[in-house]
Protein backbone atom coordinates (compact mmCIF):
# COMPACT_ATOMS: atom_id res chain seq x y z
CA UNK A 1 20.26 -8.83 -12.06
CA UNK A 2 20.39 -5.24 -11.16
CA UNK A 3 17.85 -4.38 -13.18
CA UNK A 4 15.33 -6.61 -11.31
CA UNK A 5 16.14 -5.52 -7.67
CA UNK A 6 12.54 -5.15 -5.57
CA UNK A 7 12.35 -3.99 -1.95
CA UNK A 8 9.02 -5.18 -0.24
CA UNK A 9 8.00 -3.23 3.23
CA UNK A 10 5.89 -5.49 4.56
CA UNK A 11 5.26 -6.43 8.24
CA UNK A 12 3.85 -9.94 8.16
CA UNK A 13 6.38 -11.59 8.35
CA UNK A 14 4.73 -14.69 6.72
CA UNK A 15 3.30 -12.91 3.55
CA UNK A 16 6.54 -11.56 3.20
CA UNK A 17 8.54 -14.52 3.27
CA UNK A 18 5.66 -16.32 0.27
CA UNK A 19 6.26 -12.97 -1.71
CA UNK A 20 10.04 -12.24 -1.14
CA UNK A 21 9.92 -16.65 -2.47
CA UNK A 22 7.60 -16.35 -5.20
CA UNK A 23 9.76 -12.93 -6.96
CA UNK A 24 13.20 -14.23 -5.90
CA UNK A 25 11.95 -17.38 -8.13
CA UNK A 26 11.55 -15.05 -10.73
CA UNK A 27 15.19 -14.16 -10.67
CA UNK A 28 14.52 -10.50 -8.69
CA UNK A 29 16.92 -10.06 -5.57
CA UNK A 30 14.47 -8.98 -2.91
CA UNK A 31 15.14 -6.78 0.20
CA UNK A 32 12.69 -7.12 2.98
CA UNK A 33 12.07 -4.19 5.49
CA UNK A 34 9.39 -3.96 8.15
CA UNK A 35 8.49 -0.28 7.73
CA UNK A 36 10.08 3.64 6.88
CA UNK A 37 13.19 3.65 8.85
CA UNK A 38 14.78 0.20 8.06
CA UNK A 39 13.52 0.76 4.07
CA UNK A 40 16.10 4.23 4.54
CA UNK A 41 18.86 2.52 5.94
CA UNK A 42 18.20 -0.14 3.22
CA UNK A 43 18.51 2.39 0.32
CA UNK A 44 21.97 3.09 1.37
CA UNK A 45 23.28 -0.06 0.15
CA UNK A 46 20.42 -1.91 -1.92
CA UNK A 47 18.75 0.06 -4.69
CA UNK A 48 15.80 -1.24 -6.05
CA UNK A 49 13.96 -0.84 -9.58
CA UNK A 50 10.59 -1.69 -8.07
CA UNK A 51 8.93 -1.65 -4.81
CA UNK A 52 5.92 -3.41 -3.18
CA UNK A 53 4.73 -1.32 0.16
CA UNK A 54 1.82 -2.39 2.33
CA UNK A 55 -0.53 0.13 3.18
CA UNK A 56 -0.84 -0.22 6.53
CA UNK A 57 2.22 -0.97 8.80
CA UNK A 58 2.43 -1.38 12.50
CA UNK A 59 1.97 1.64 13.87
CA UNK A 60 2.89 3.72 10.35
CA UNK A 61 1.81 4.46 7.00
CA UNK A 62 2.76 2.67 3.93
CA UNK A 63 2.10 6.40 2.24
CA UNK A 64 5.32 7.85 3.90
CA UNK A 65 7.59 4.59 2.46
CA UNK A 66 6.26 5.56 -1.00
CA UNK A 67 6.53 9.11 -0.52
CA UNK A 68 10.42 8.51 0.36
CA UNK A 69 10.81 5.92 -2.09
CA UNK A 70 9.63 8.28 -4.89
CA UNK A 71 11.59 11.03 -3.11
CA UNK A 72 15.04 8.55 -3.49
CA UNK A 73 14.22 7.54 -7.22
CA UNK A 74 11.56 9.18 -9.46
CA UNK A 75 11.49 5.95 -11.59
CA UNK A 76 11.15 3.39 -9.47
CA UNK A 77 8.01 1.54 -9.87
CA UNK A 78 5.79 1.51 -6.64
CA UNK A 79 2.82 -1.00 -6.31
CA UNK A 80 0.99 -0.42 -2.88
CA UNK A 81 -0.98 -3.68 -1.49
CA UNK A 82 -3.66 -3.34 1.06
CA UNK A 83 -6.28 -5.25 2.36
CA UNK A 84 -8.37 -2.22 3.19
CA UNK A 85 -8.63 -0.56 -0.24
CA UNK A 86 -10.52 2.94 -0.77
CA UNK A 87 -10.44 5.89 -3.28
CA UNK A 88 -8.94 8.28 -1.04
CA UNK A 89 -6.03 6.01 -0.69
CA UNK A 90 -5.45 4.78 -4.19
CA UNK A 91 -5.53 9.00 -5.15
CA UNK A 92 -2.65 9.29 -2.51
CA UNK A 93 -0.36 6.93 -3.07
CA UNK A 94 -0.95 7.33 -6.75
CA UNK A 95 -0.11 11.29 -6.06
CA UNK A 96 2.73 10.33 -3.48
CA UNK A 97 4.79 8.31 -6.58
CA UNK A 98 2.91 4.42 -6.89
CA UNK A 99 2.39 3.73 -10.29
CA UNK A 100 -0.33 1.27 -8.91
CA UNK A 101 -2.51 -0.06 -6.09
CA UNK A 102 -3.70 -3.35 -5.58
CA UNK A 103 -6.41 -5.08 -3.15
CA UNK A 104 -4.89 -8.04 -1.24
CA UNK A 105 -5.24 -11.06 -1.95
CA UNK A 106 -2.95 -10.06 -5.20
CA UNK A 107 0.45 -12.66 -6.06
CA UNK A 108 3.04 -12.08 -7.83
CA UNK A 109 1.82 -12.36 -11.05
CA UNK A 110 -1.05 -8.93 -10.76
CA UNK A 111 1.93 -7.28 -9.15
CA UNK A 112 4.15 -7.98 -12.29
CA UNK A 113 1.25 -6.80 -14.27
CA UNK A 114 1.02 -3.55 -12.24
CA UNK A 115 4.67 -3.05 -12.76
CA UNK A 116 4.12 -2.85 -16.57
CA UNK A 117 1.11 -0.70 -16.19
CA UNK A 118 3.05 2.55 -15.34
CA UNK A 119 0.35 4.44 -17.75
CA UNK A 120 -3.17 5.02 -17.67
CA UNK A 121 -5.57 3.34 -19.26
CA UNK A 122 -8.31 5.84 -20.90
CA UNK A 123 -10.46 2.86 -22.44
CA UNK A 124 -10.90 1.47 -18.61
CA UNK A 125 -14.82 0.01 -18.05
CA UNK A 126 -16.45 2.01 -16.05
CA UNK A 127 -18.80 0.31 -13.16
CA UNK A 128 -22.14 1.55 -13.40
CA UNK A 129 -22.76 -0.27 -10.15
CA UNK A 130 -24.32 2.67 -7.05
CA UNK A 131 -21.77 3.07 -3.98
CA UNK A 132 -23.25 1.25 -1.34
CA UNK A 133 -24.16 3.48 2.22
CA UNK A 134 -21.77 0.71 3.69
CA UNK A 135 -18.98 1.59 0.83
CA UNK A 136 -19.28 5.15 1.28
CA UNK A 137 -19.11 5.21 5.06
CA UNK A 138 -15.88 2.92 4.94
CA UNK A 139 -14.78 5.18 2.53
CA UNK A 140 -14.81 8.16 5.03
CA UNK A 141 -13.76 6.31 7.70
CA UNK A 142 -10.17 5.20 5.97
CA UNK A 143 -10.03 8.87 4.81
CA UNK A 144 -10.04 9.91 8.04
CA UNK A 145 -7.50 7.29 9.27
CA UNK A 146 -5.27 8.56 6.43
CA UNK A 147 -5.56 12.33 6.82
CA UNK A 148 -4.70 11.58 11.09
CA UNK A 149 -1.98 9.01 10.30
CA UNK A 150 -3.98 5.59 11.24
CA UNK A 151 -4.65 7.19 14.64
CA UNK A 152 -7.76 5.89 16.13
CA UNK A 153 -8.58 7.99 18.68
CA UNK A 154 -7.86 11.52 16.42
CA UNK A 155 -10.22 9.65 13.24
CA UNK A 156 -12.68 8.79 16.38
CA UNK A 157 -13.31 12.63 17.09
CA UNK A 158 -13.21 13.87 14.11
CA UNK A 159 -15.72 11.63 12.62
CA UNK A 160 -18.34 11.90 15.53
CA UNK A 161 -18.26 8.21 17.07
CA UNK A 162 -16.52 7.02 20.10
CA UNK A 163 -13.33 5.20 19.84
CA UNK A 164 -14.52 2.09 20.86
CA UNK A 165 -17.55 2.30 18.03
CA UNK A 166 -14.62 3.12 15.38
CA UNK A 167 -12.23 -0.19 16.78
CA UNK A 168 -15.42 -2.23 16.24
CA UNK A 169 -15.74 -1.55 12.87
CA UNK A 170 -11.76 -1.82 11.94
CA UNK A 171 -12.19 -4.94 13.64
CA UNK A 172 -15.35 -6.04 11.16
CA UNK A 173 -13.39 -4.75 8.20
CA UNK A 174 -9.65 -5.40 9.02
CA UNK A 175 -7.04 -2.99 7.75
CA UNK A 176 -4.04 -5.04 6.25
């Protein structure tokens, strides 16, 4: 059993409970942790082989729990889960340690999958589809909110809008 031990950072609480259900039925012993500090005082007693982080966690950055995660063990296999997926975020957590990023709604089952797809994949299709204005501006716009820590106010100013524009259109487009 050691060799299937999982902490999920997560902090809704009710997606965490289906998840932490679902793997534990798949004989992994799962630690749950809300965010960075409880996921450090975690690693002094549980460690995990694999590690599911949300993106975006009350008032933090899934990107520092993989960061320290990778920092604690090299080969532990990251998979980050948001609901607001975008380039610039899949580069950093990729670069930070995750050996994969998911858009939510994903189960158990793609994040197994992601697990076992530690490598690259050279022979991946490649989308002709064009990046929509919409795509690219949301694109910039979680960027931002990455580079200033998910701080609204700080991505506000330096993208040129007013806060209140920029909580509008995090509202339209929930982060998660």
């Amino acid at each position: 059993m050691a060799e299937r031990r999982l902490m999920l950072i997560e902090d809704d609480d009710k997606f965490a409970a289906t998840l932490k259900r679902s793997f534990e039925r798949r004989d992994y012993a799962v630690a749950h942790v809300r965010g960075l500090e409880e996921a450090l005082a975690a690693l002094e007693t549980f460690a995990p082989r694999y590690a599911v982080v949300d993106l975006k966690l009350a008032g933090e950055s899934g990107l520092a729990c993989v960061r320290a995660l990778a920092a604690h063990d090299p080969s532990m296999l990251i998979v980050v889960l948001t609901g607001f997926a975008s380039i610039a975020t899949a580069v950093e957590a990729i670069k930070l340690g995750a050996c994969h990023y998911l858009a939510k709604p994903s189960n158990t089952d793609d994040i197994e999958a992601a697990f076992q797809k530690r490598e690259g994949d050279a022979g991946a299709t490649i989308d002709g589809r064009a990046t929509s204005i919409k795509n690219l501006e949301w694109e910039r716009i979680h960027q931002t909110l990455v580079e200033t820590d998910f701080n609204i106010s700080e991505a506000a100013r330096r993208l040129g809008m007013h806060r209140r524009t920029l909580a509008r259109k995090l509202e339209k487009r929930r982060i998660a």
